[in-house]
Protein backbone atom coordinates (compact mmCIF):
# COMPACT_ATOMS: atom_id res chain seq x y z
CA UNK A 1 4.60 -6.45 21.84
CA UNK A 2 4.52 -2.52 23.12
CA UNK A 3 8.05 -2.45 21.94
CA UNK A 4 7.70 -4.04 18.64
CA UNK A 5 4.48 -1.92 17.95
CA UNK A 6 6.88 1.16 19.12
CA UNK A 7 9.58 -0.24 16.39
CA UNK A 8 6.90 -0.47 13.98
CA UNK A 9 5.72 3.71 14.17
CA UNK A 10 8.94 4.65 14.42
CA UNK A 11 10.08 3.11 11.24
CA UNK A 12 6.26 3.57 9.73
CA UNK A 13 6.95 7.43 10.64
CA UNK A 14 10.99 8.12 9.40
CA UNK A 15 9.89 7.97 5.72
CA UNK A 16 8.33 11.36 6.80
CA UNK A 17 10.41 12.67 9.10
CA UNK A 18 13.00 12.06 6.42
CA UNK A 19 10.79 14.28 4.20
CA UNK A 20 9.76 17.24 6.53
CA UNK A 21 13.86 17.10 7.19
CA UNK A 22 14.55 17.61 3.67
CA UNK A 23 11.79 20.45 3.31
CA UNK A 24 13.04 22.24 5.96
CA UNK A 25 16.80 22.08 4.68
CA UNK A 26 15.97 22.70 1.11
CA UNK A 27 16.81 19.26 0.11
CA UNK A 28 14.05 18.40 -2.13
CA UNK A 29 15.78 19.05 -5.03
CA UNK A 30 15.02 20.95 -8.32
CA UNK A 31 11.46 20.03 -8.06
CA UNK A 32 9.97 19.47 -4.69
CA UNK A 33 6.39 18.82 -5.89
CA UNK A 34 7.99 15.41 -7.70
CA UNK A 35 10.21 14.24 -4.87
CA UNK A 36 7.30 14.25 -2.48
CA UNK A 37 5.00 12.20 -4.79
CA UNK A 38 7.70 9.98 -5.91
CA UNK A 39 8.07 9.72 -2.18
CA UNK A 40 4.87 9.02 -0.40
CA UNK A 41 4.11 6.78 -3.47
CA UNK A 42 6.80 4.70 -3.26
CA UNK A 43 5.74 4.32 0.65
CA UNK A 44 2.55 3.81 -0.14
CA UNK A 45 3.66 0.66 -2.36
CA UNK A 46 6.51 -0.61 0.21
CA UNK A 47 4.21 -0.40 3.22
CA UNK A 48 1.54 -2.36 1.21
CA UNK A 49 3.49 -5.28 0.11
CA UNK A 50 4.67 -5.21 3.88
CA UNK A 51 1.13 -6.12 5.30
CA UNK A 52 0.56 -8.43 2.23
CA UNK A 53 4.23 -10.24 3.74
CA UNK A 54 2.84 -10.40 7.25
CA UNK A 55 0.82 -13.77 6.16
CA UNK A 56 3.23 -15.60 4.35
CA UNK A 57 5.70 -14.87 7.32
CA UNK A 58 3.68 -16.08 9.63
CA UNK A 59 2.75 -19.27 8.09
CA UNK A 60 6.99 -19.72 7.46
CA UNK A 61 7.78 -19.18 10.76
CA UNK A 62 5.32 -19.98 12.78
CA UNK A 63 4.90 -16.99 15.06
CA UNK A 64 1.65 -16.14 15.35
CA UNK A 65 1.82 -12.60 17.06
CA UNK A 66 2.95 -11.21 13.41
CA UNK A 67 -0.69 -11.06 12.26
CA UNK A 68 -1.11 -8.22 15.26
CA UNK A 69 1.15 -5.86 13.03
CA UNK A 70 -0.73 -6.02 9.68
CA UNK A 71 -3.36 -3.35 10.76
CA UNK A 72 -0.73 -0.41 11.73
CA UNK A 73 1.25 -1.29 8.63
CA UNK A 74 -1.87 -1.27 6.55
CA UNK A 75 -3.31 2.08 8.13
CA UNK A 76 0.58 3.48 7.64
CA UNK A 77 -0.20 2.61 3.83
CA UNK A 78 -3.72 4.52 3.35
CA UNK A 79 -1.38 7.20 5.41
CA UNK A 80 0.98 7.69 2.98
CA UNK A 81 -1.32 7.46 0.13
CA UNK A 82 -3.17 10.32 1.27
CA UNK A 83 -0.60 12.10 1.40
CA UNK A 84 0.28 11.40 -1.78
CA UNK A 85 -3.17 12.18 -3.12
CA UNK A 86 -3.24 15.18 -1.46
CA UNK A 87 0.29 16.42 -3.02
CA UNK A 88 -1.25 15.36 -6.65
CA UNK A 89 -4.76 17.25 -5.92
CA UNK A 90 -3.02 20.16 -3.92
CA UNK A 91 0.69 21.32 -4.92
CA UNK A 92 0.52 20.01 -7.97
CA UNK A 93 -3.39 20.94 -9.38
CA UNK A 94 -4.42 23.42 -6.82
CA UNK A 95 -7.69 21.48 -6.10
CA UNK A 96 -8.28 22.25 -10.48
CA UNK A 97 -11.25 19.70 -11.34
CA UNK A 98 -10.86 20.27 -14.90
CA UNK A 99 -7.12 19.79 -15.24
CA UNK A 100 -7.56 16.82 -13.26
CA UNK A 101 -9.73 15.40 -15.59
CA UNK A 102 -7.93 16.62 -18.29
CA UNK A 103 -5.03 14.53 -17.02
CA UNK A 104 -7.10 11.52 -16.33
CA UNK A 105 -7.81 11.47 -19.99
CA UNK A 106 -3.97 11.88 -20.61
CA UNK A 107 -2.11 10.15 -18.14
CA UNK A 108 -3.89 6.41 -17.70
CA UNK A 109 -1.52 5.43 -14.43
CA UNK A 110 -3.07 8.44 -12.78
CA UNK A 111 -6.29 6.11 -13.08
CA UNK A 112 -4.89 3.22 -12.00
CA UNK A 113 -3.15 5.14 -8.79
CA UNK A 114 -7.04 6.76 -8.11
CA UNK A 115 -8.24 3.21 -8.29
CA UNK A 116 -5.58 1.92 -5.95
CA UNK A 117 -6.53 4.81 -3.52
CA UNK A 118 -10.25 4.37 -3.83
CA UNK A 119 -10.13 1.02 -2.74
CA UNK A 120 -7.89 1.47 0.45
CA UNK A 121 -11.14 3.35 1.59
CA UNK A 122 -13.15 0.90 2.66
CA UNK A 123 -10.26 -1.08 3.93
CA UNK A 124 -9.15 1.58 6.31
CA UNK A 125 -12.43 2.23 7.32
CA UNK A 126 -13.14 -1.86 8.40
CA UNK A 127 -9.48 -2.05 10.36
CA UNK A 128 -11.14 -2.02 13.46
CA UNK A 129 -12.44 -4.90 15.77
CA UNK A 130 -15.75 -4.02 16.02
CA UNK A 131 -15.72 -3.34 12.15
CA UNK A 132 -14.68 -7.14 12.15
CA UNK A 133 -17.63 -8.44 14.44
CA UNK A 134 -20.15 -6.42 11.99
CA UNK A 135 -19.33 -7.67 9.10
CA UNK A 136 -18.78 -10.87 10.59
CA UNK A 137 -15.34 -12.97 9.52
CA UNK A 138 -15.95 -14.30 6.14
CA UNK A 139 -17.27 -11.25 5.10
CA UNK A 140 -14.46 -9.28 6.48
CA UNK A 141 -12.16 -11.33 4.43
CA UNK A 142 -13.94 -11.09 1.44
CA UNK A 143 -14.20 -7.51 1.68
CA UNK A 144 -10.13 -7.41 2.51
CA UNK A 145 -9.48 -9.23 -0.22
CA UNK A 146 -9.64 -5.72 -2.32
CA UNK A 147 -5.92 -5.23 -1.15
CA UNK A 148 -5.00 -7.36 -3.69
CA UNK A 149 -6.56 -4.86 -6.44
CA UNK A 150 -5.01 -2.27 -4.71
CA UNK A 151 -1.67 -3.54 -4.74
CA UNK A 152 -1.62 -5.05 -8.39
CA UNK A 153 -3.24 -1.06 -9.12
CA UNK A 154 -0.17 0.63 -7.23
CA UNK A 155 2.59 -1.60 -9.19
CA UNK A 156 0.73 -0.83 -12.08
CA UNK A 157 0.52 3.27 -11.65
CA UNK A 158 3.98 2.94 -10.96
CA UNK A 159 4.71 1.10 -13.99
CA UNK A 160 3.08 3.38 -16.50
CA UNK A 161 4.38 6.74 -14.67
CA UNK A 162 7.58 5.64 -14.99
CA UNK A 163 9.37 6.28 -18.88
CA UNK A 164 12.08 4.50 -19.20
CA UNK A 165 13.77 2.27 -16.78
CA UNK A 166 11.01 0.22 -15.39
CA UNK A 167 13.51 -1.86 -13.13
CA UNK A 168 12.37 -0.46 -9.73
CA UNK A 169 8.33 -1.06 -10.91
CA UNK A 170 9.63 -4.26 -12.16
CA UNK A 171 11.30 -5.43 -8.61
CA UNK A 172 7.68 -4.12 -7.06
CA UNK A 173 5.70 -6.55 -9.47
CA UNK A 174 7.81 -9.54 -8.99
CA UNK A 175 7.21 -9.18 -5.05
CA UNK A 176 3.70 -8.70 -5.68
CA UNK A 177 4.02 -12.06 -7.87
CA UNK A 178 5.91 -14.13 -5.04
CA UNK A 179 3.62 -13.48 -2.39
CA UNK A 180 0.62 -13.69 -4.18
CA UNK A 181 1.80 -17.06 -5.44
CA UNK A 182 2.99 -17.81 -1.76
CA UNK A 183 -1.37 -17.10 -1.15
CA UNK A 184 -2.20 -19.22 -3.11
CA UNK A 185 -0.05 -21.93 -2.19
CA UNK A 186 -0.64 -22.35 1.19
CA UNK A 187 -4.49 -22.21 0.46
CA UNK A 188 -4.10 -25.27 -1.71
CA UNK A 189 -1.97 -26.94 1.05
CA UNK A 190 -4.43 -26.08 3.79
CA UNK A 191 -7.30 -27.79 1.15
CA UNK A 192 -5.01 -30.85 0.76
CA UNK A 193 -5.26 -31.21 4.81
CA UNK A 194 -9.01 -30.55 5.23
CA UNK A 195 -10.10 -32.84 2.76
CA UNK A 196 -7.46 -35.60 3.58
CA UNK A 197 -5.95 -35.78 -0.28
């Protein structure tokens, strides 16, 4: 498990590293502010249908120990959405309230990416164990249940950023789709065997 927690940082971590390697060579093209957003964002989105995979896996194969790997995945996600908050409110605003807001009004998937971020918060913030026993398990769940906001809010922001060809967004939505459906269907089968129908 050390190992396959090791795997998991390291391949967590080389979206980064791929970045800082780019920064520092002058490979971030013509405009560096967009490549990191486009970046961390898309990160943000991949990592987060990862941990929303980690169920559905499990249940397929059987293998319990994958449930161990949704909380560094999931952390890696509010990660790499900071840092792609932080490039929006930073580099690209200079920390400018009003232009923010003026961009809000503008730019709706900006909204629905602030939403997406917002609600990784509390998620973050309950990762833990002892978070887990405080809340108690039920409650825990329902309060984890806002990653499905989140991610429906990060396809979504991607969607409406995007201009033109909407086949990467697309790709992200159907994923979203399969697994949510994949949810949903082993709820109804695990119903089917509690009640005996």
């Amino acid at each position: 498990m050390v190992i396959l927690k090791t795997v998991v940082w390291v391949a967590c971590l080389a979206p980064l590293a791929r970045l800082v390697f780019k920064g520092l060579s002058s490979g971030l093209g013509a405009n560096p502010i967009e490549f990191i957003t486009l970046s961390t964002g898309t990160w943000t989105l991949v990592l987060i249908l990862a941990t929303l995979s980690i169920t559905p896996l499990r249940r397929l194969s059987g293998q319990n120990w994958l449930i161990r790997l949704r909380r560094p995945i999931g952390l890696f996600a509010f990660f790499y959405s900071c840092l792609h908050f932080t490039t929006y409110i930073w580099l690209d605003k200079f920390f400018d309230l009003s232009e923010m807001i003026k961009d809000i009004a503008k730019r709706p998937f900006i909204t629905a990416g602030f939403l997406g971020f917002v609600l990784m918060i509390p998620l973050c913030a309950t990762s833990t164990a002892g978070a887990v026993r405080k809340l108690g398990g039920r409650n825990w769940q329902r309060l984890h249940r806002l990653v499905y906001i989140t991610a429906a809010a990060a396809v979504i922001h991607f969607w409406w950023k995007v201009k033109a060809d909407h086949r990467l967004p697309l790709i992200y939505g159907l994923v979203l789709m399969v697994l949510l459906l994949s949810r949903l269907i082993g709820r109804s089968r695990a119903g089917i065997r509690v009640t005996g129908d």
